[in-house]
N, C-alpha and C. Protein backbone atom coordinates (compact mmCIF):
# COMPACT_ATOMS: atom_id res chain seq x y z
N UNK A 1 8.75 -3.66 -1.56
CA UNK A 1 8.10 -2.80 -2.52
C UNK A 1 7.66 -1.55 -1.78
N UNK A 2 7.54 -0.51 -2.10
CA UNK A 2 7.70 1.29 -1.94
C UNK A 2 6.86 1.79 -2.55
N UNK A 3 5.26 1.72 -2.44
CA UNK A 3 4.58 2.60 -3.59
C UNK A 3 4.20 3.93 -3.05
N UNK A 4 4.18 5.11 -3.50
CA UNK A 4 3.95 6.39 -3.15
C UNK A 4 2.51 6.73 -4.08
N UNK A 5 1.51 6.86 -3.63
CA UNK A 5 0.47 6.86 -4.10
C UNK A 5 -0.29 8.84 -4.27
N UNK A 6 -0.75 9.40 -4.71
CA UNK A 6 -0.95 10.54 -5.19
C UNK A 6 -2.69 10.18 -5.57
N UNK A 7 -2.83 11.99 -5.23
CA UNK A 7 -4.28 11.76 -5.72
C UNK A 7 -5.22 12.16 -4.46
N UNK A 8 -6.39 11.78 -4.62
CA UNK A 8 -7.66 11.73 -3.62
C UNK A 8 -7.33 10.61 -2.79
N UNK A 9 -6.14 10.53 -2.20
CA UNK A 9 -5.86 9.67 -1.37
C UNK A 9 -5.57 9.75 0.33
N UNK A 10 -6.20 10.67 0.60
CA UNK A 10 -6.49 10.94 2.16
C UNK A 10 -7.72 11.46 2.19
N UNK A 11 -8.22 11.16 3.29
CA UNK A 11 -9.67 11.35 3.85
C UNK A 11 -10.34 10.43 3.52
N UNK A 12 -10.21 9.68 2.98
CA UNK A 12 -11.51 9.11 2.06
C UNK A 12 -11.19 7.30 2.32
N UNK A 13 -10.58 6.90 3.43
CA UNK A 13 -10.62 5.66 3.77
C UNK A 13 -9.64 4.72 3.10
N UNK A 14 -8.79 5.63 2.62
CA UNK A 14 -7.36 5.10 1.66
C UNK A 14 -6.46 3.68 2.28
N UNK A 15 -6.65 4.43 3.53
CA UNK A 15 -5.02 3.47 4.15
C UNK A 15 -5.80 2.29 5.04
N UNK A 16 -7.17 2.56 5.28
CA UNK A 16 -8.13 1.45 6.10
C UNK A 16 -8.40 0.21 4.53
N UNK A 17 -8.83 0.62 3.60
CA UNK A 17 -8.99 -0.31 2.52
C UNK A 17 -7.80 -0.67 2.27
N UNK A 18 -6.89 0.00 1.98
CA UNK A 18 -5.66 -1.17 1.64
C UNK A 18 -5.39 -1.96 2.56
N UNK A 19 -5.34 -1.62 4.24
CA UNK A 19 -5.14 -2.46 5.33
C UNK A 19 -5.93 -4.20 4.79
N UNK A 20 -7.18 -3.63 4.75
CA UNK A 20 -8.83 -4.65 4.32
C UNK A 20 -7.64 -5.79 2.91
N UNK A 21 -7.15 -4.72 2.18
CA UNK A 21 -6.71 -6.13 1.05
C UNK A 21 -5.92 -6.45 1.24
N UNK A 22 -5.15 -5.98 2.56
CA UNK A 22 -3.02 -6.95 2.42
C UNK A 22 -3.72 -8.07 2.81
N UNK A 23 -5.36 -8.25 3.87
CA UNK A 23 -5.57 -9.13 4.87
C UNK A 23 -5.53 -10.62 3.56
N UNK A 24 -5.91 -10.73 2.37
CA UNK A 24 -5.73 -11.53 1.55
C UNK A 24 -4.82 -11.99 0.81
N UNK A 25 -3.41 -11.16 1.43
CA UNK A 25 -2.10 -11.87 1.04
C UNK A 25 -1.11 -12.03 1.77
N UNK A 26 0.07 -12.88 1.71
CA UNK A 26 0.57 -12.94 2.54
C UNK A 26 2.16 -12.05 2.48
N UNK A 27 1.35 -11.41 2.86
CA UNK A 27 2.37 -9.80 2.71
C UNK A 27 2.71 -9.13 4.37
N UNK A 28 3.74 -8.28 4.84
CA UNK A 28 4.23 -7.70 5.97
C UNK A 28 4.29 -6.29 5.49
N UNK A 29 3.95 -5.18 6.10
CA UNK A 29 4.25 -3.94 5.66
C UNK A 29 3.45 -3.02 6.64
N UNK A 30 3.31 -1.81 6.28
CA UNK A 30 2.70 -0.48 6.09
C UNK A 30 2.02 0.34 5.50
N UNK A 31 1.09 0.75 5.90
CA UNK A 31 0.59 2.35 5.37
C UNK A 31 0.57 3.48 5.58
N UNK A 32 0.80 4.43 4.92
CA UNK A 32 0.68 5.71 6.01
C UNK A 32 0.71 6.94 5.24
N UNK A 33 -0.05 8.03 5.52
CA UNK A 33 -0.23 9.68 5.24
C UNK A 33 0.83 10.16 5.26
N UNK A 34 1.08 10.84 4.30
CA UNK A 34 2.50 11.86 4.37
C UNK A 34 2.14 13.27 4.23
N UNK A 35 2.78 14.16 5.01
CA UNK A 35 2.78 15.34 4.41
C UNK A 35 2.32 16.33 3.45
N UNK A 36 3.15 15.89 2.70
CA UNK A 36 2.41 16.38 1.19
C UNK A 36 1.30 15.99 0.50
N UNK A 37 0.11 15.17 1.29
CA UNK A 37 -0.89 14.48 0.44
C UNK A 37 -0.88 12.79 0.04
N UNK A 38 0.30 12.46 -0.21
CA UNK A 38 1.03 11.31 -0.45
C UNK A 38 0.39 10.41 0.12
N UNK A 39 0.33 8.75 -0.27
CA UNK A 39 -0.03 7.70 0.65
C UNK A 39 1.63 6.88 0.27
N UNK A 40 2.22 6.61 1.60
CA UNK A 40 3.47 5.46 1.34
C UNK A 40 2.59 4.24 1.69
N UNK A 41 3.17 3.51 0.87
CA UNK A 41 3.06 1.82 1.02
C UNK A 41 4.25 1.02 0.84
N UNK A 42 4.75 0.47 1.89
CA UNK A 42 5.44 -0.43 2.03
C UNK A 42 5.45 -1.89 2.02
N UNK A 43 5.55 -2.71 1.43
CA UNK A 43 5.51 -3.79 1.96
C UNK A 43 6.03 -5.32 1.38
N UNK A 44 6.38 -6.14 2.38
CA UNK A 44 7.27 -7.02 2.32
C UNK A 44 6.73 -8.55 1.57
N UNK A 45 7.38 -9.31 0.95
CA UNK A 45 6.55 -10.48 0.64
C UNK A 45 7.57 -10.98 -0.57
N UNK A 46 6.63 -12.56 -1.58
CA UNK A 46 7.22 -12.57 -2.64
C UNK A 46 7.02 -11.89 -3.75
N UNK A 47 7.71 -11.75 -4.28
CA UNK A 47 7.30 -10.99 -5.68
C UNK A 47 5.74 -11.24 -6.15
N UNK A 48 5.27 -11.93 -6.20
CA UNK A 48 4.36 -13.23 -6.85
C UNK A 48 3.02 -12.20 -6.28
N UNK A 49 3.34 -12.48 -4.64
CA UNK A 49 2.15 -11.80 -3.50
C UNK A 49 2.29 -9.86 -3.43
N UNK A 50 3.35 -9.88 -4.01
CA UNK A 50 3.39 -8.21 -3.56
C UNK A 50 2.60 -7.59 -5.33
N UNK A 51 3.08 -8.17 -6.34
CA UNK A 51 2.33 -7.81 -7.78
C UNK A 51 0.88 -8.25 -7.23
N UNK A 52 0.57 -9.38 -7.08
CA UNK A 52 -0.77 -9.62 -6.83
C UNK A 52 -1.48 -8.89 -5.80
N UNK A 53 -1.20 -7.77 -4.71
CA UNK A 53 -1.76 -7.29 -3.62
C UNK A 53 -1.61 -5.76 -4.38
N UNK A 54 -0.84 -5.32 -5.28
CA UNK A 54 -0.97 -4.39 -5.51
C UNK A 54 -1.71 -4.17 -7.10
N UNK A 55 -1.92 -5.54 -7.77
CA UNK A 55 -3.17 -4.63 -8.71
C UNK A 55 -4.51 -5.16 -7.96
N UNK A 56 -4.65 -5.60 -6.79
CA UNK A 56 -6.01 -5.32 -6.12
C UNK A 56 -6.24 -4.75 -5.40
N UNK A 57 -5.20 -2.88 -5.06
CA UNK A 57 -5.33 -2.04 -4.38
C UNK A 57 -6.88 -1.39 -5.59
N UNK A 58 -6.30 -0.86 -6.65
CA UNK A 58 -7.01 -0.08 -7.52
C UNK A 58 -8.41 -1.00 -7.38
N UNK A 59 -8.54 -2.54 -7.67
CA UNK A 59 -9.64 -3.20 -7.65
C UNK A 59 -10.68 -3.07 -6.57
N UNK A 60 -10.24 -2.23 -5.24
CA UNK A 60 -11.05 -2.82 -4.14
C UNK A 60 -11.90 -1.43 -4.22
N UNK A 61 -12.23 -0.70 -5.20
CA UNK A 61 -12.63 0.82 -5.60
C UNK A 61 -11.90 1.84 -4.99
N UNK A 62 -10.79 1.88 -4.93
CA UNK A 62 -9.96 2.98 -5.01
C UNK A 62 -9.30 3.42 -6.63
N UNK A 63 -9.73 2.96 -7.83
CA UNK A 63 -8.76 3.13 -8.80
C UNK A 63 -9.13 4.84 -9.05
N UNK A 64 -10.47 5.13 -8.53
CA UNK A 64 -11.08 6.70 -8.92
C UNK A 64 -10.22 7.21 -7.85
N UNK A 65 -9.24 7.16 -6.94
CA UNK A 65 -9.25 7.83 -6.17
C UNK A 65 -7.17 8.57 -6.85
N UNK A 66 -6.64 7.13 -7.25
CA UNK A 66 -5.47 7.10 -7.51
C UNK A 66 -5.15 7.97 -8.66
N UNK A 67 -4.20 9.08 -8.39
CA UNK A 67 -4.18 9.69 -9.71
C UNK A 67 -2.51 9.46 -10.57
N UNK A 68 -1.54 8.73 -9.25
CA UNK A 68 -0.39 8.33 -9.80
C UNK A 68 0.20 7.13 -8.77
N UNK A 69 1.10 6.53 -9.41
CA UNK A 69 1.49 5.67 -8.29
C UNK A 69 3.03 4.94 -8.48
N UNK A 70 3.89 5.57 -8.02
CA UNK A 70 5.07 5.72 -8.13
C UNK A 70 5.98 4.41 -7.39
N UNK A 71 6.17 3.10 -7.89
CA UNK A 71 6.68 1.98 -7.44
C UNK A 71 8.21 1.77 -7.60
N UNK A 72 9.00 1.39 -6.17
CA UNK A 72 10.51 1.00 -6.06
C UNK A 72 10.25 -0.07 -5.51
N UNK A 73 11.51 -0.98 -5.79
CA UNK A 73 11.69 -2.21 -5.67
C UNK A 73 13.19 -2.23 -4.80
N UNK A 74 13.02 -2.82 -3.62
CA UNK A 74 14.73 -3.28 -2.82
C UNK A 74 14.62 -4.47 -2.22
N UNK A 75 15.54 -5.48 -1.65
CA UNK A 75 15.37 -5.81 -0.81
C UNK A 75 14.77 -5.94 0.72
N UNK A 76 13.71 -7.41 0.94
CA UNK A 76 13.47 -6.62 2.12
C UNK A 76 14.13 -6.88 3.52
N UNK A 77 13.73 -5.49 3.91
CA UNK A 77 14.86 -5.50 5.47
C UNK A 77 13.97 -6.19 6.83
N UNK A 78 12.86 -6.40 6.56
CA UNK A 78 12.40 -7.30 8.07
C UNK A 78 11.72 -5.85 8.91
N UNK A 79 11.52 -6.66 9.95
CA UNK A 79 11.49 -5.77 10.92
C UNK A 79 9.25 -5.59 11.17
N UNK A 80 8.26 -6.05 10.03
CA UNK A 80 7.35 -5.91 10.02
C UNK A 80 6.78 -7.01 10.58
N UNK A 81 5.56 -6.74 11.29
CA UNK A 81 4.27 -7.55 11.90
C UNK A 81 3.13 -7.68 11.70
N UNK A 82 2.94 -8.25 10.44
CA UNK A 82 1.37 -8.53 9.93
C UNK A 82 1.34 -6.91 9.43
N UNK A 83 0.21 -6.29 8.52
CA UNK A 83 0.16 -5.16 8.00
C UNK A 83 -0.58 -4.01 8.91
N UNK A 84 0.63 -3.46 8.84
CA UNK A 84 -0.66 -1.99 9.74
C UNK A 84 -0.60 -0.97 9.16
N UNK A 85 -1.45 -0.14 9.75
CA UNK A 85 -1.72 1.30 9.55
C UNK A 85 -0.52 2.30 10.42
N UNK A 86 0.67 3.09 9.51
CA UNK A 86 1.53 3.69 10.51
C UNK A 86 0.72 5.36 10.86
N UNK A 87 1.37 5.53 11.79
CA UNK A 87 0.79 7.31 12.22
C UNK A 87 2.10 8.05 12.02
């Protein structure tokens, strides 16, 4: 799962709180600042755990912060170690 997140989503402790909620699923992935403002989120799991980790991004009080949130779905390719924060 690929979410591109928009909005008041840098500075403000974006990519440390989502880190805080993957810790309650059993999910593999990423976070990270883009360029343009953007937050990417990546991350690996079952369907089941990746729906469930992502409507308790907005829950953990970020939903004021989110102003869009743009979700793709692929196969996943591996390669992740427990969830981090990318630079």
């Amino acid at each position: 799962m690929q979410i591109f997140y928009s909005g008041r989503v840098q500075g403000v402790g974006f990519r440390y709180t989502v880190k805080s909620v993957a810790a309650g699923f059993d999910i593999v992935g990423t976070v990270r600042n883009l360029m343009d403002g953007r937050v990417e989120l990546i991350a690996e799991g079952t369907k089941e755990e990746l729906n469930a980790f992502r409507a308790a991004i907005p829950e953990a009080g970020l939903a004021a912060n989110i102003r869009d949130e743009a979700v793709a779905w692929s196969e996943a390719r591996g390669g992740f170690r427990g969830f981090e924060i990318a630079r």
